[in-house]
PDB file of N, CA and C in Angstrom:
ATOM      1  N   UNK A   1      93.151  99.461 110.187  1.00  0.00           N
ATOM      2  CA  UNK A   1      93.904  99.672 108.975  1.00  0.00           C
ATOM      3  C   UNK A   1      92.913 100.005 107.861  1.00  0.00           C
ATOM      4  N   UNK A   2      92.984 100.919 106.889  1.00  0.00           N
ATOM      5  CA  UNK A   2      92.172 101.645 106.157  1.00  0.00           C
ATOM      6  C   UNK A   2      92.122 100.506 105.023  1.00  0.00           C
ATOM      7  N   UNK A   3      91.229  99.975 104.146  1.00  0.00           N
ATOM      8  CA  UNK A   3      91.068  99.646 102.737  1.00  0.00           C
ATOM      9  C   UNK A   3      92.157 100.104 101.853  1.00  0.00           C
ATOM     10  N   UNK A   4      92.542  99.202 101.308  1.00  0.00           N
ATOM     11  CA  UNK A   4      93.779  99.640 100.131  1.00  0.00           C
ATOM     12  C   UNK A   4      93.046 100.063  99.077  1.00  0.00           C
ATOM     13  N   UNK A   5      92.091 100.255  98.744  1.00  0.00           N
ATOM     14  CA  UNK A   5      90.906 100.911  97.547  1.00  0.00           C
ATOM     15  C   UNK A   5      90.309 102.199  98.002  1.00  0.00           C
ATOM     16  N   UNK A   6      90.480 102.284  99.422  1.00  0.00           N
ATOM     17  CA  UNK A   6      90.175 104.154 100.394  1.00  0.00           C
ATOM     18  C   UNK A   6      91.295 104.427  99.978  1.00  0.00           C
ATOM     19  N   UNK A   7      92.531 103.907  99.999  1.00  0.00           N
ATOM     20  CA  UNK A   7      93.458 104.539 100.409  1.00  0.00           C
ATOM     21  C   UNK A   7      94.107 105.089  98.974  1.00  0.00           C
ATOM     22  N   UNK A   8      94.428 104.179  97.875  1.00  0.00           N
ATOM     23  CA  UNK A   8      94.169 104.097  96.328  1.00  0.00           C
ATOM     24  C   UNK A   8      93.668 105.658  95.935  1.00  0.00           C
ATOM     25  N   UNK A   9      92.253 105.533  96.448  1.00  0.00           N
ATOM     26  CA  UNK A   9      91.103 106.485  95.799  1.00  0.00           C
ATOM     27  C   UNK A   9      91.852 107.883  95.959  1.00  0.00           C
ATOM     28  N   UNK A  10      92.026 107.722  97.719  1.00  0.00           N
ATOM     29  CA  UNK A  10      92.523 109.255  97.811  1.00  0.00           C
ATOM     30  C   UNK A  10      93.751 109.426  97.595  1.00  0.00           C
ATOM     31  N   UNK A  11      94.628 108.594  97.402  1.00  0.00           N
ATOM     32  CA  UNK A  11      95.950 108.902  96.608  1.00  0.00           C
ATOM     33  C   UNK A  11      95.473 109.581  95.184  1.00  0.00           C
ATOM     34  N   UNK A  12      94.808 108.683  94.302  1.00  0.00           N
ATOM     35  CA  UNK A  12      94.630 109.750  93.286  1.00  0.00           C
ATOM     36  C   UNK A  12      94.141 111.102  93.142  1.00  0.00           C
ATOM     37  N   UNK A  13      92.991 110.908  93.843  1.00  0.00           N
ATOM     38  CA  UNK A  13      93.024 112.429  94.209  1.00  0.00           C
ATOM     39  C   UNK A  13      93.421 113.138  93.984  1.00  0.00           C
ATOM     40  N   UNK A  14      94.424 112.929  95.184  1.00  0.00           N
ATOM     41  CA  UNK A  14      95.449 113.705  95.825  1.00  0.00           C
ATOM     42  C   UNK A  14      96.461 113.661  94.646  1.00  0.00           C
ATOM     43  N   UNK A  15      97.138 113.125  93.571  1.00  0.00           N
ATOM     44  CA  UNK A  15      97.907 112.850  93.230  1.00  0.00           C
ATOM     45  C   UNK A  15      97.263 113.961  91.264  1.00  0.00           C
ATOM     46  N   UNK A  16      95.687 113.766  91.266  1.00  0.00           N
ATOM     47  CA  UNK A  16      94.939 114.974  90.189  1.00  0.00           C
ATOM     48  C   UNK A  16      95.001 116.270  90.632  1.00  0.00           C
ATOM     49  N   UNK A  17      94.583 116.719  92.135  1.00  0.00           N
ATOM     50  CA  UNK A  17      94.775 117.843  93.015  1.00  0.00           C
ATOM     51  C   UNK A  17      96.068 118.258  92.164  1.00  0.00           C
ATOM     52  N   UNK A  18      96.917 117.370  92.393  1.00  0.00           N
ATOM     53  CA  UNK A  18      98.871 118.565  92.345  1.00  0.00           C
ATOM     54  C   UNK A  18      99.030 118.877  90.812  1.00  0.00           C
ATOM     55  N   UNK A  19      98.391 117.984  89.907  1.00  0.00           N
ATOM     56  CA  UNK A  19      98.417 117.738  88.384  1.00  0.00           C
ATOM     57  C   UNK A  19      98.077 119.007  87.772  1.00  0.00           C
ATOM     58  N   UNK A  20      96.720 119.417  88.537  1.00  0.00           N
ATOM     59  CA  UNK A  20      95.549 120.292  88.087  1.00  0.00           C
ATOM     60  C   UNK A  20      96.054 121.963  88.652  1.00  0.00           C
ATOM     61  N   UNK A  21      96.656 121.927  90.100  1.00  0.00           N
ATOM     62  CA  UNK A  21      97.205 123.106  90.566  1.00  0.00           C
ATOM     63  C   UNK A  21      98.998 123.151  89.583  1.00  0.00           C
ATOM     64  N   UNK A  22      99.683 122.407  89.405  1.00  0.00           N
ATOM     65  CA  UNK A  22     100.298 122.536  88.381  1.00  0.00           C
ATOM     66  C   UNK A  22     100.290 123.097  87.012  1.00  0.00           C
ATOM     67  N   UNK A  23      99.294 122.684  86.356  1.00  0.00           N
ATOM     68  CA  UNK A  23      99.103 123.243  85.472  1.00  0.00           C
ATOM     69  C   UNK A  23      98.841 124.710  85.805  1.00  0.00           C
ATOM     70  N   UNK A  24      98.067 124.905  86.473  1.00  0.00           N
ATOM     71  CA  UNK A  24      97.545 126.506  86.767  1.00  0.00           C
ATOM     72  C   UNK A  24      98.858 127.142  86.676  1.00  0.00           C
ATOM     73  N   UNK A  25      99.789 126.493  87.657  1.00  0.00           N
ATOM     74  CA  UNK A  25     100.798 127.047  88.080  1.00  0.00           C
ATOM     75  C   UNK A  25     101.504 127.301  86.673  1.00  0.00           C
ATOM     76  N   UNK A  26     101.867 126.489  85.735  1.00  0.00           N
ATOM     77  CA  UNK A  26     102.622 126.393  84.129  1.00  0.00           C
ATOM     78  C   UNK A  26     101.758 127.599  83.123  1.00  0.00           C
ATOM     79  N   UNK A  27     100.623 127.776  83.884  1.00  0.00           N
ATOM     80  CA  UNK A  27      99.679 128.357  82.698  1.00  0.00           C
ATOM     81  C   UNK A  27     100.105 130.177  83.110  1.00  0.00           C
ATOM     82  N   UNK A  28     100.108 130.043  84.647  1.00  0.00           N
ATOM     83  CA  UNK A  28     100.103 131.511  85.295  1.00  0.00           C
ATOM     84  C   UNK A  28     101.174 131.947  84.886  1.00  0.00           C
ATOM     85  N   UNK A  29     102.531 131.069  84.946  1.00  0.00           N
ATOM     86  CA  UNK A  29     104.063 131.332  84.904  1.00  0.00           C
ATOM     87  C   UNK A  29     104.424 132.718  83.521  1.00  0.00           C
ATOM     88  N   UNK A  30     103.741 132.198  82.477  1.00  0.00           N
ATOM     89  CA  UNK A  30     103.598 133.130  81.601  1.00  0.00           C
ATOM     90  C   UNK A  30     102.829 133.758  81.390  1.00  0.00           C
ATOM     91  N   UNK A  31     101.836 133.808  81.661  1.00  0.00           N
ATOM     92  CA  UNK A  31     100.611 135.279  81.762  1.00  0.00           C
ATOM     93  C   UNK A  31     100.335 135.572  83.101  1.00  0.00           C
ATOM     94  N   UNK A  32     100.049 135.317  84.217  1.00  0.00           N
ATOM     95  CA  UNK A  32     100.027 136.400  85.263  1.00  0.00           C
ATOM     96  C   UNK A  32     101.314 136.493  86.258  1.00  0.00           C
ATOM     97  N   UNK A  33     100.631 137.539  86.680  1.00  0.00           N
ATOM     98  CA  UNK A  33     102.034 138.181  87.988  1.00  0.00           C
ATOM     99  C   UNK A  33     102.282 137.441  89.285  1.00  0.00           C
ATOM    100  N   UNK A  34     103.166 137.938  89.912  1.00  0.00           N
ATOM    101  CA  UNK A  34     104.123 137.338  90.471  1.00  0.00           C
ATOM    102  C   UNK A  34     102.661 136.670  92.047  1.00  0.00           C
ATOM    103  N   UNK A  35     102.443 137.786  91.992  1.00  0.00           N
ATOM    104  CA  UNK A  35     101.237 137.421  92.856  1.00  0.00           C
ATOM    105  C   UNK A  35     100.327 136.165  92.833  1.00  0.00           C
ATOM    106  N   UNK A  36      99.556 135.832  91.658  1.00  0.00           N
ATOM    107  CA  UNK A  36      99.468 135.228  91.176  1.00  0.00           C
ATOM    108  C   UNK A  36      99.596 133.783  91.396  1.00  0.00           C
ATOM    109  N   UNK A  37     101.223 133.220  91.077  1.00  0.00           N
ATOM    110  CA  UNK A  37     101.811 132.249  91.369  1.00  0.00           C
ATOM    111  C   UNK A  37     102.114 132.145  92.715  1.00  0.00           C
ATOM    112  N   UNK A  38     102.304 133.257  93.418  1.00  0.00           N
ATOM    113  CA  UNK A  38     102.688 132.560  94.652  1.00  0.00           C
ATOM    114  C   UNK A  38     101.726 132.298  95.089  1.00  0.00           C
ATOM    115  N   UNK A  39     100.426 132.781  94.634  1.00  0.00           N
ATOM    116  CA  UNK A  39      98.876 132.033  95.294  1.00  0.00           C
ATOM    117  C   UNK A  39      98.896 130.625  95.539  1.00  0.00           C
ATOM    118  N   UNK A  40      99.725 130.743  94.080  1.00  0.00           N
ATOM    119  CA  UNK A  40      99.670 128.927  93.238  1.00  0.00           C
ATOM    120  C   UNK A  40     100.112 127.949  94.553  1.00  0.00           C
ATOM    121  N   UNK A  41     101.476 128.368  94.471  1.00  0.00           N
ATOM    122  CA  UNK A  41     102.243 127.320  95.089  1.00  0.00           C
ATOM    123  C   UNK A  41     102.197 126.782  96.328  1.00  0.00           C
ATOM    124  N   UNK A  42     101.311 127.320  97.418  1.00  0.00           N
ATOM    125  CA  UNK A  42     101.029 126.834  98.443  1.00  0.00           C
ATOM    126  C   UNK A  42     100.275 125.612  98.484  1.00  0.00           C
ATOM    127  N   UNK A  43      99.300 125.806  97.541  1.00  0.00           N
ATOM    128  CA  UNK A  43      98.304 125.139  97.217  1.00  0.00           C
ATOM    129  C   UNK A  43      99.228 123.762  96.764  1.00  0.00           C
ATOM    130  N   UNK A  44      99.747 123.802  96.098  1.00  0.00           N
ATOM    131  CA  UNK A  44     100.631 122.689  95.239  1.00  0.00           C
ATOM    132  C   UNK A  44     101.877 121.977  96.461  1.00  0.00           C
ATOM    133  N   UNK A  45     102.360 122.571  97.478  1.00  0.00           N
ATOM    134  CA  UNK A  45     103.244 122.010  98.267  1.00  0.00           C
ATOM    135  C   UNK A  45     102.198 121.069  99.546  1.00  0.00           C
ATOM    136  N   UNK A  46     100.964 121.990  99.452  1.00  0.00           N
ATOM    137  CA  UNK A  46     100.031 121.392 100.834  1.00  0.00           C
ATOM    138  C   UNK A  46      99.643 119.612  99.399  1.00  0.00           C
ATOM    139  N   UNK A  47      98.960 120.096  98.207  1.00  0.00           N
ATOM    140  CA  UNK A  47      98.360 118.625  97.964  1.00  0.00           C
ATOM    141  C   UNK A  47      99.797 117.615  97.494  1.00  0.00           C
ATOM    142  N   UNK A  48     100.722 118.363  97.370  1.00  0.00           N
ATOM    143  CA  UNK A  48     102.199 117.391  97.002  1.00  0.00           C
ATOM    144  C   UNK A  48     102.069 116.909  98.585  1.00  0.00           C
ATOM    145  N   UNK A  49     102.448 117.541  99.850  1.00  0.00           N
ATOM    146  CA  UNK A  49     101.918 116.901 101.299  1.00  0.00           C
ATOM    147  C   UNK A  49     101.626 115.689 101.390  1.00  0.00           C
ATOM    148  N   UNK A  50      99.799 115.887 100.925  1.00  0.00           N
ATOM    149  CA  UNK A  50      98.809 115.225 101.657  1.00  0.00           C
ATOM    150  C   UNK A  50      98.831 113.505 100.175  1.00  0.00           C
ATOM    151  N   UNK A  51      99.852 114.255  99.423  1.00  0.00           N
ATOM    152  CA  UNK A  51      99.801 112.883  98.374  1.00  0.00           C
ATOM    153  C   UNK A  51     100.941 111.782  98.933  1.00  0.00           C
ATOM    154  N   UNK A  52     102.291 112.373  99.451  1.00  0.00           N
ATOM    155  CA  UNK A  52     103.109 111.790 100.175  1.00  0.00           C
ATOM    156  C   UNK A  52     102.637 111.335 101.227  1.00  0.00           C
ATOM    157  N   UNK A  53     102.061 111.910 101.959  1.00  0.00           N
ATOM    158  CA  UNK A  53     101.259 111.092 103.417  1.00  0.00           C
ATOM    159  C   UNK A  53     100.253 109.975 103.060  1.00  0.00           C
ATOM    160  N   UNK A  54      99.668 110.129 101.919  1.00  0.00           N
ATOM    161  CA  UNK A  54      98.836 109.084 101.350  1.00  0.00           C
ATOM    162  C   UNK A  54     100.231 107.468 101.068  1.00  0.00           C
ATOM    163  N   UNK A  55     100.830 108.087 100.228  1.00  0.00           N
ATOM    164  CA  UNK A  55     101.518 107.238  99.778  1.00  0.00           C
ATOM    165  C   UNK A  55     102.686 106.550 100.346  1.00  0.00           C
ATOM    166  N   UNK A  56     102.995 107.091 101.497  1.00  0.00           N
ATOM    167  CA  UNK A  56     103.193 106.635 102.701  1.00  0.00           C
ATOM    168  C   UNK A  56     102.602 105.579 103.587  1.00  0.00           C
ATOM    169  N   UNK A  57     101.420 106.157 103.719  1.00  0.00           N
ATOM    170  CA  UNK A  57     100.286 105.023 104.373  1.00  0.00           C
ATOM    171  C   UNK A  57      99.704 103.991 103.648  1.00  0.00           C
ATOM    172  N   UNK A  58      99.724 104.331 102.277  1.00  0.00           N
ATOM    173  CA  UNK A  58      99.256 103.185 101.275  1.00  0.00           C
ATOM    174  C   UNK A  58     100.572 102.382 101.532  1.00  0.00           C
ATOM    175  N   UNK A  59     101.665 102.620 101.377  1.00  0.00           N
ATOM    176  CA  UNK A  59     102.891 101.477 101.588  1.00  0.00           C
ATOM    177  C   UNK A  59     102.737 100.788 102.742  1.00  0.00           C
ATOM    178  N   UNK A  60     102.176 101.391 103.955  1.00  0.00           N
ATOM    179  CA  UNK A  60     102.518 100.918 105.105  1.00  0.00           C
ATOM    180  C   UNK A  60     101.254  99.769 104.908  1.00  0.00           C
ATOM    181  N   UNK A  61     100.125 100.020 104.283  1.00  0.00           N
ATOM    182  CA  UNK A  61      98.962  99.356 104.548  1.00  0.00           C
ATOM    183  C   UNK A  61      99.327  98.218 103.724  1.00  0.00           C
ATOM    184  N   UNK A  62      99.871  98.238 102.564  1.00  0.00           N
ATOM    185  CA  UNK A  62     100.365  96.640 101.537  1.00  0.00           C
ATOM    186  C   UNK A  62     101.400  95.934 102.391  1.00  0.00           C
ATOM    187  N   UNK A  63     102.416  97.043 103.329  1.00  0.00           N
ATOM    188  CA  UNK A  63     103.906  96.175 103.796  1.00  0.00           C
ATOM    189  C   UNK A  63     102.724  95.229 104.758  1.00  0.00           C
ATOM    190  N   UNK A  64     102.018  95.950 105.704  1.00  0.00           N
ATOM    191  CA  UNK A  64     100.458  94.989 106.368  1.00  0.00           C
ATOM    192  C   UNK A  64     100.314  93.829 105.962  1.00  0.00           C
ATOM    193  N   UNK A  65      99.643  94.019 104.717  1.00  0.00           N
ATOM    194  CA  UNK A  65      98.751  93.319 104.397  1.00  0.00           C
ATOM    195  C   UNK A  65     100.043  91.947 103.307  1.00  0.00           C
ATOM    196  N   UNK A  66     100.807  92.309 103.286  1.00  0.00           N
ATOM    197  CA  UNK A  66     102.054  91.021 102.866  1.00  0.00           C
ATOM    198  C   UNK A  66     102.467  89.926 103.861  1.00  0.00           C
ATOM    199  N   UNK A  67     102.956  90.947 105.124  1.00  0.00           N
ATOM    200  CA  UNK A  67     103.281  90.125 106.171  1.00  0.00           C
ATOM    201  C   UNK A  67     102.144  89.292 107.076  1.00  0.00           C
ATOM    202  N   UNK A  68     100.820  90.059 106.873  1.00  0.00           N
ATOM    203  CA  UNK A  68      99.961  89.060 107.017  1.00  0.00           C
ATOM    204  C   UNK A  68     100.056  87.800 106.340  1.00  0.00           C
ATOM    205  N   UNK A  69      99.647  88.110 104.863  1.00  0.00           N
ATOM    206  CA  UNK A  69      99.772  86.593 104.423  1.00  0.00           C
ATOM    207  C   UNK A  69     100.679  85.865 103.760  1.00  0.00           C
ATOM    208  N   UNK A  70     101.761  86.344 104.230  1.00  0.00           N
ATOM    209  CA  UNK A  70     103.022  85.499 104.712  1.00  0.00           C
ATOM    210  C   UNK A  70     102.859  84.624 105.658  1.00  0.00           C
ATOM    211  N   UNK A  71     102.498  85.214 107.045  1.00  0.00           N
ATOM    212  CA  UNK A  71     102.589  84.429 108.500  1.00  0.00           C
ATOM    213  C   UNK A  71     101.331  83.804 108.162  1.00  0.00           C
ATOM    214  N   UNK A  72     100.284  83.873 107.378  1.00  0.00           N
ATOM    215  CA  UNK A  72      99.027  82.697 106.732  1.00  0.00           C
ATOM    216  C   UNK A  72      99.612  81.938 106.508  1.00  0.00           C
ATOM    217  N   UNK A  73     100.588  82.039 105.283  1.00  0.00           N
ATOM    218  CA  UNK A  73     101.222  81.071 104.403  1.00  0.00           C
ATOM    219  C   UNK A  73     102.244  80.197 104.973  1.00  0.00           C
ATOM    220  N   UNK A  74     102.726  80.689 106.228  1.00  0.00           N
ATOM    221  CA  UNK A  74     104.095  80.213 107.266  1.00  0.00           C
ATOM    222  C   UNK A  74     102.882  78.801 108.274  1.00  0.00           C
ATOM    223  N   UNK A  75     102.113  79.495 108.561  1.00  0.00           N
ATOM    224  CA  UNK A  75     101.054  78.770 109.124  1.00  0.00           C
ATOM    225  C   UNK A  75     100.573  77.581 108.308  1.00  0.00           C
ATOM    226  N   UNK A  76      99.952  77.845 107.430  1.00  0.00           N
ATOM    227  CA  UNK A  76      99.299  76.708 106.562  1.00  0.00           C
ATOM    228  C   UNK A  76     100.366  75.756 106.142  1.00  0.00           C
ATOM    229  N   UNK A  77     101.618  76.571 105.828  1.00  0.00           N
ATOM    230  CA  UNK A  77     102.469  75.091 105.265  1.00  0.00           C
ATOM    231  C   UNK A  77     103.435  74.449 106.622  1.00  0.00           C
ATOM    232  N   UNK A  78     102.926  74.754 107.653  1.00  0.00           N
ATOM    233  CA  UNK A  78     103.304  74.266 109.464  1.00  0.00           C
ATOM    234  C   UNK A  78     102.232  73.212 109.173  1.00  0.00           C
ATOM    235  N   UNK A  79     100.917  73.165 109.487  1.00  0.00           N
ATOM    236  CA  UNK A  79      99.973  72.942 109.189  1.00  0.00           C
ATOM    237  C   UNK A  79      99.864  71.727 108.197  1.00  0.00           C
ATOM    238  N   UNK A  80     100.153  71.497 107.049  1.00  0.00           N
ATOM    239  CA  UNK A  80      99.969  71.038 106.123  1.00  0.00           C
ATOM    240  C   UNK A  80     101.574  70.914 104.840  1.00  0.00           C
ATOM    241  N   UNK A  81     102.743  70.429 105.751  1.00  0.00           N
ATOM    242  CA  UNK A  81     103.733  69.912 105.098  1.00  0.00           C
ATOM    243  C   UNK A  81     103.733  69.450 104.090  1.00  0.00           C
ATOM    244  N   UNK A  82     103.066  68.382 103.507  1.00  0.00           N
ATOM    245  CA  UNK A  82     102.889  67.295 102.704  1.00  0.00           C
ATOM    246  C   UNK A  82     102.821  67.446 101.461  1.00  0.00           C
ATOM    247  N   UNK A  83     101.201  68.779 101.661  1.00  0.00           N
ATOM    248  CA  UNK A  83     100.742  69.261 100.811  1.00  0.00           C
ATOM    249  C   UNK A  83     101.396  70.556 100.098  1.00  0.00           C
ATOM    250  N   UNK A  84     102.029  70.932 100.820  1.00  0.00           N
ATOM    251  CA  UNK A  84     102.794  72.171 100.652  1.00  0.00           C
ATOM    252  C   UNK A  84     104.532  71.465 100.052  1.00  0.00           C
ATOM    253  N   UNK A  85     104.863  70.518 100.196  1.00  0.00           N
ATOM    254  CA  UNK A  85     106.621  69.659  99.537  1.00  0.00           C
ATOM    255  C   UNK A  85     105.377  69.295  98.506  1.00  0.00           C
ATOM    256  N   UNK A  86     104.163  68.605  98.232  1.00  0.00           N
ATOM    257  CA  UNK A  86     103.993  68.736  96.646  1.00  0.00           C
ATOM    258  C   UNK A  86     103.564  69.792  95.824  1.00  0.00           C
ATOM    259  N   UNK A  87     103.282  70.586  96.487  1.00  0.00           N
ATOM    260  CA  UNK A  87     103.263  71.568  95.460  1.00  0.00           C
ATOM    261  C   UNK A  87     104.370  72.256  94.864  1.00  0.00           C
ATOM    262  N   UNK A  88     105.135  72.568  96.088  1.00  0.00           N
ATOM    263  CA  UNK A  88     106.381  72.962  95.747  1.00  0.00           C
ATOM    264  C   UNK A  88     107.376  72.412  94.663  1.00  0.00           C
ATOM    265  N   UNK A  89     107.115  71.079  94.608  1.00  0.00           N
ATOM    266  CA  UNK A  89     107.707  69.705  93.605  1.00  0.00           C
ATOM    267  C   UNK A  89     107.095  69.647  92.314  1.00  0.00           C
ATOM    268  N   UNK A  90     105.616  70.488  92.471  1.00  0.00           N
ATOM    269  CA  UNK A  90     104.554  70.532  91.071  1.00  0.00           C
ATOM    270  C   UNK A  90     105.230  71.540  90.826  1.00  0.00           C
ATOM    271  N   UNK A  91     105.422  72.871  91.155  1.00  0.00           N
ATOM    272  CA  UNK A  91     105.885  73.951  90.233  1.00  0.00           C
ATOM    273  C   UNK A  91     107.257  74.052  89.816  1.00  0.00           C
ATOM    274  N   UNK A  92     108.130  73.034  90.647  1.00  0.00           N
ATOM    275  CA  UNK A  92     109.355  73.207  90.283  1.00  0.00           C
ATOM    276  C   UNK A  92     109.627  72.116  89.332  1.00  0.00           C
ATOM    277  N   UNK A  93     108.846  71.485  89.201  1.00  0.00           N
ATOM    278  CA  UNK A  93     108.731  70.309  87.579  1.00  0.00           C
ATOM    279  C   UNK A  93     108.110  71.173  86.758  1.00  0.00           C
ATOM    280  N   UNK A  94     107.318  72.339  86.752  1.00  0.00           N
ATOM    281  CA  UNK A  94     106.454  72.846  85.941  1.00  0.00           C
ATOM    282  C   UNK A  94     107.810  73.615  85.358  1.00  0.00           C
ATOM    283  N   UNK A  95     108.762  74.360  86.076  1.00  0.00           N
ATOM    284  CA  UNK A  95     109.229  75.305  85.678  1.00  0.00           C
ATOM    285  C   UNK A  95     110.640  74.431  84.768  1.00  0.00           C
ATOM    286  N   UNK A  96     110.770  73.696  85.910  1.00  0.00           N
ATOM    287  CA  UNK A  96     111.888  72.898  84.951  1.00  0.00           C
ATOM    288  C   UNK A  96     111.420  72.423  83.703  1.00  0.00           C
ATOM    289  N   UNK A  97     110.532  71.865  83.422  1.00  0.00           N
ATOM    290  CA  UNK A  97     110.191  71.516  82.022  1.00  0.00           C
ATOM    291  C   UNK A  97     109.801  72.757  80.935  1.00  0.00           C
ATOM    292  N   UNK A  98     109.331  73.886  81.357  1.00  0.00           N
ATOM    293  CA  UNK A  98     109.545  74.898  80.608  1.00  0.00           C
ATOM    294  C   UNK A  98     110.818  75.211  80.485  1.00  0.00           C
ATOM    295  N   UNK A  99     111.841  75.602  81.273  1.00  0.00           N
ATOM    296  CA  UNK A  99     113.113  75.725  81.203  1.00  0.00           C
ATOM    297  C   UNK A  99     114.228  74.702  79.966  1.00  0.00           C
ATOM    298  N   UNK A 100     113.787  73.496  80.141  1.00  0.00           N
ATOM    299  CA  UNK A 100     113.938  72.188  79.103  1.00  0.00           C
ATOM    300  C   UNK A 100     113.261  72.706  77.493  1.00  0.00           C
ATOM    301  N   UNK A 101     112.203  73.347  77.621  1.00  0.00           N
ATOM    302  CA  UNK A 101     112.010  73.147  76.131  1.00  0.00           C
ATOM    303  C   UNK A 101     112.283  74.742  75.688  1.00  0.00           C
ATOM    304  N   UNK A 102     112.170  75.593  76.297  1.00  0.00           N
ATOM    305  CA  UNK A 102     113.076  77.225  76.235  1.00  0.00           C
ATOM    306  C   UNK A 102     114.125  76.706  75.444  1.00  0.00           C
ATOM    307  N   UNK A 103     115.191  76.066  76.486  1.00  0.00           N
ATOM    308  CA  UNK A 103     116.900  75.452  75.828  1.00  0.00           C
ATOM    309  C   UNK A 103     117.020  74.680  75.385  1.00  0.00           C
ATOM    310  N   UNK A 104     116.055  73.803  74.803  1.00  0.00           N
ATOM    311  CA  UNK A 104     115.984  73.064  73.726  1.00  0.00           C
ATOM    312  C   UNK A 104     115.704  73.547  72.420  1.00  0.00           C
ATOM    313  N   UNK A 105     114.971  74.770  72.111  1.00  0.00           N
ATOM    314  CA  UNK A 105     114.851  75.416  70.944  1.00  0.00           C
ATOM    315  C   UNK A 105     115.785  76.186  70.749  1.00  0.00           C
ATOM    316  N   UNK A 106     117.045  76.271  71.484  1.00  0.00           N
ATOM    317  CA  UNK A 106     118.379  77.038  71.157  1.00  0.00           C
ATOM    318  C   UNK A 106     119.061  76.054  70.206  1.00  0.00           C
TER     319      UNK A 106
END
């Protein structure tokens, strides 16, 4: 599975690539010929492509890298019950008492 910071990088890229042939494309539209633009647009459907295939695989590599540490997190609190019902009991006093003084200043 590729680095989510490889994968990041060349999304942008890929994502300046279509920005940059765009513009050409906006700039040509009114000063050159027809020729011209259709140079353009190949260029612009191949890096629109290779930005969707990026961003594709960047999703697939986070949906990865979630369900990994999920089944960590499924593990550790198998593992370690105890510790995992107090924490759970620490943040849900944490939140309730913020919640308490939120609707108390109403």
């Amino acid at each position: 599975m590729p680095h989510s910071d490889d994968l990041r990088e060349r999304l942008v890229t890929d994502v300046k690539m279509v920005l940059a042939d765009t513009e050409e494309l906006l700039k040509a539209v009114g000063t050159e010929s027809k020729e011209k633009i259709a140079g353009v647009k190949p260029r612009i459907e191949a890096a629109m492509q290779r930005a969707r295939a990026h961003i594709a695989e960047t999703e697939f590599a986070l949906e990865a890298r979630a369900r990994k540490r999920a089944h960590e997190l499924n593990a550790y609190a198998s593992e370690h019950p105890w510790q995992t019902a107090g924490t759970a009991a620490a943040v849900g006093a944490a939140l309730g008492a913020i919640i308490g003084v939120l609707l108390a200043r109403r």
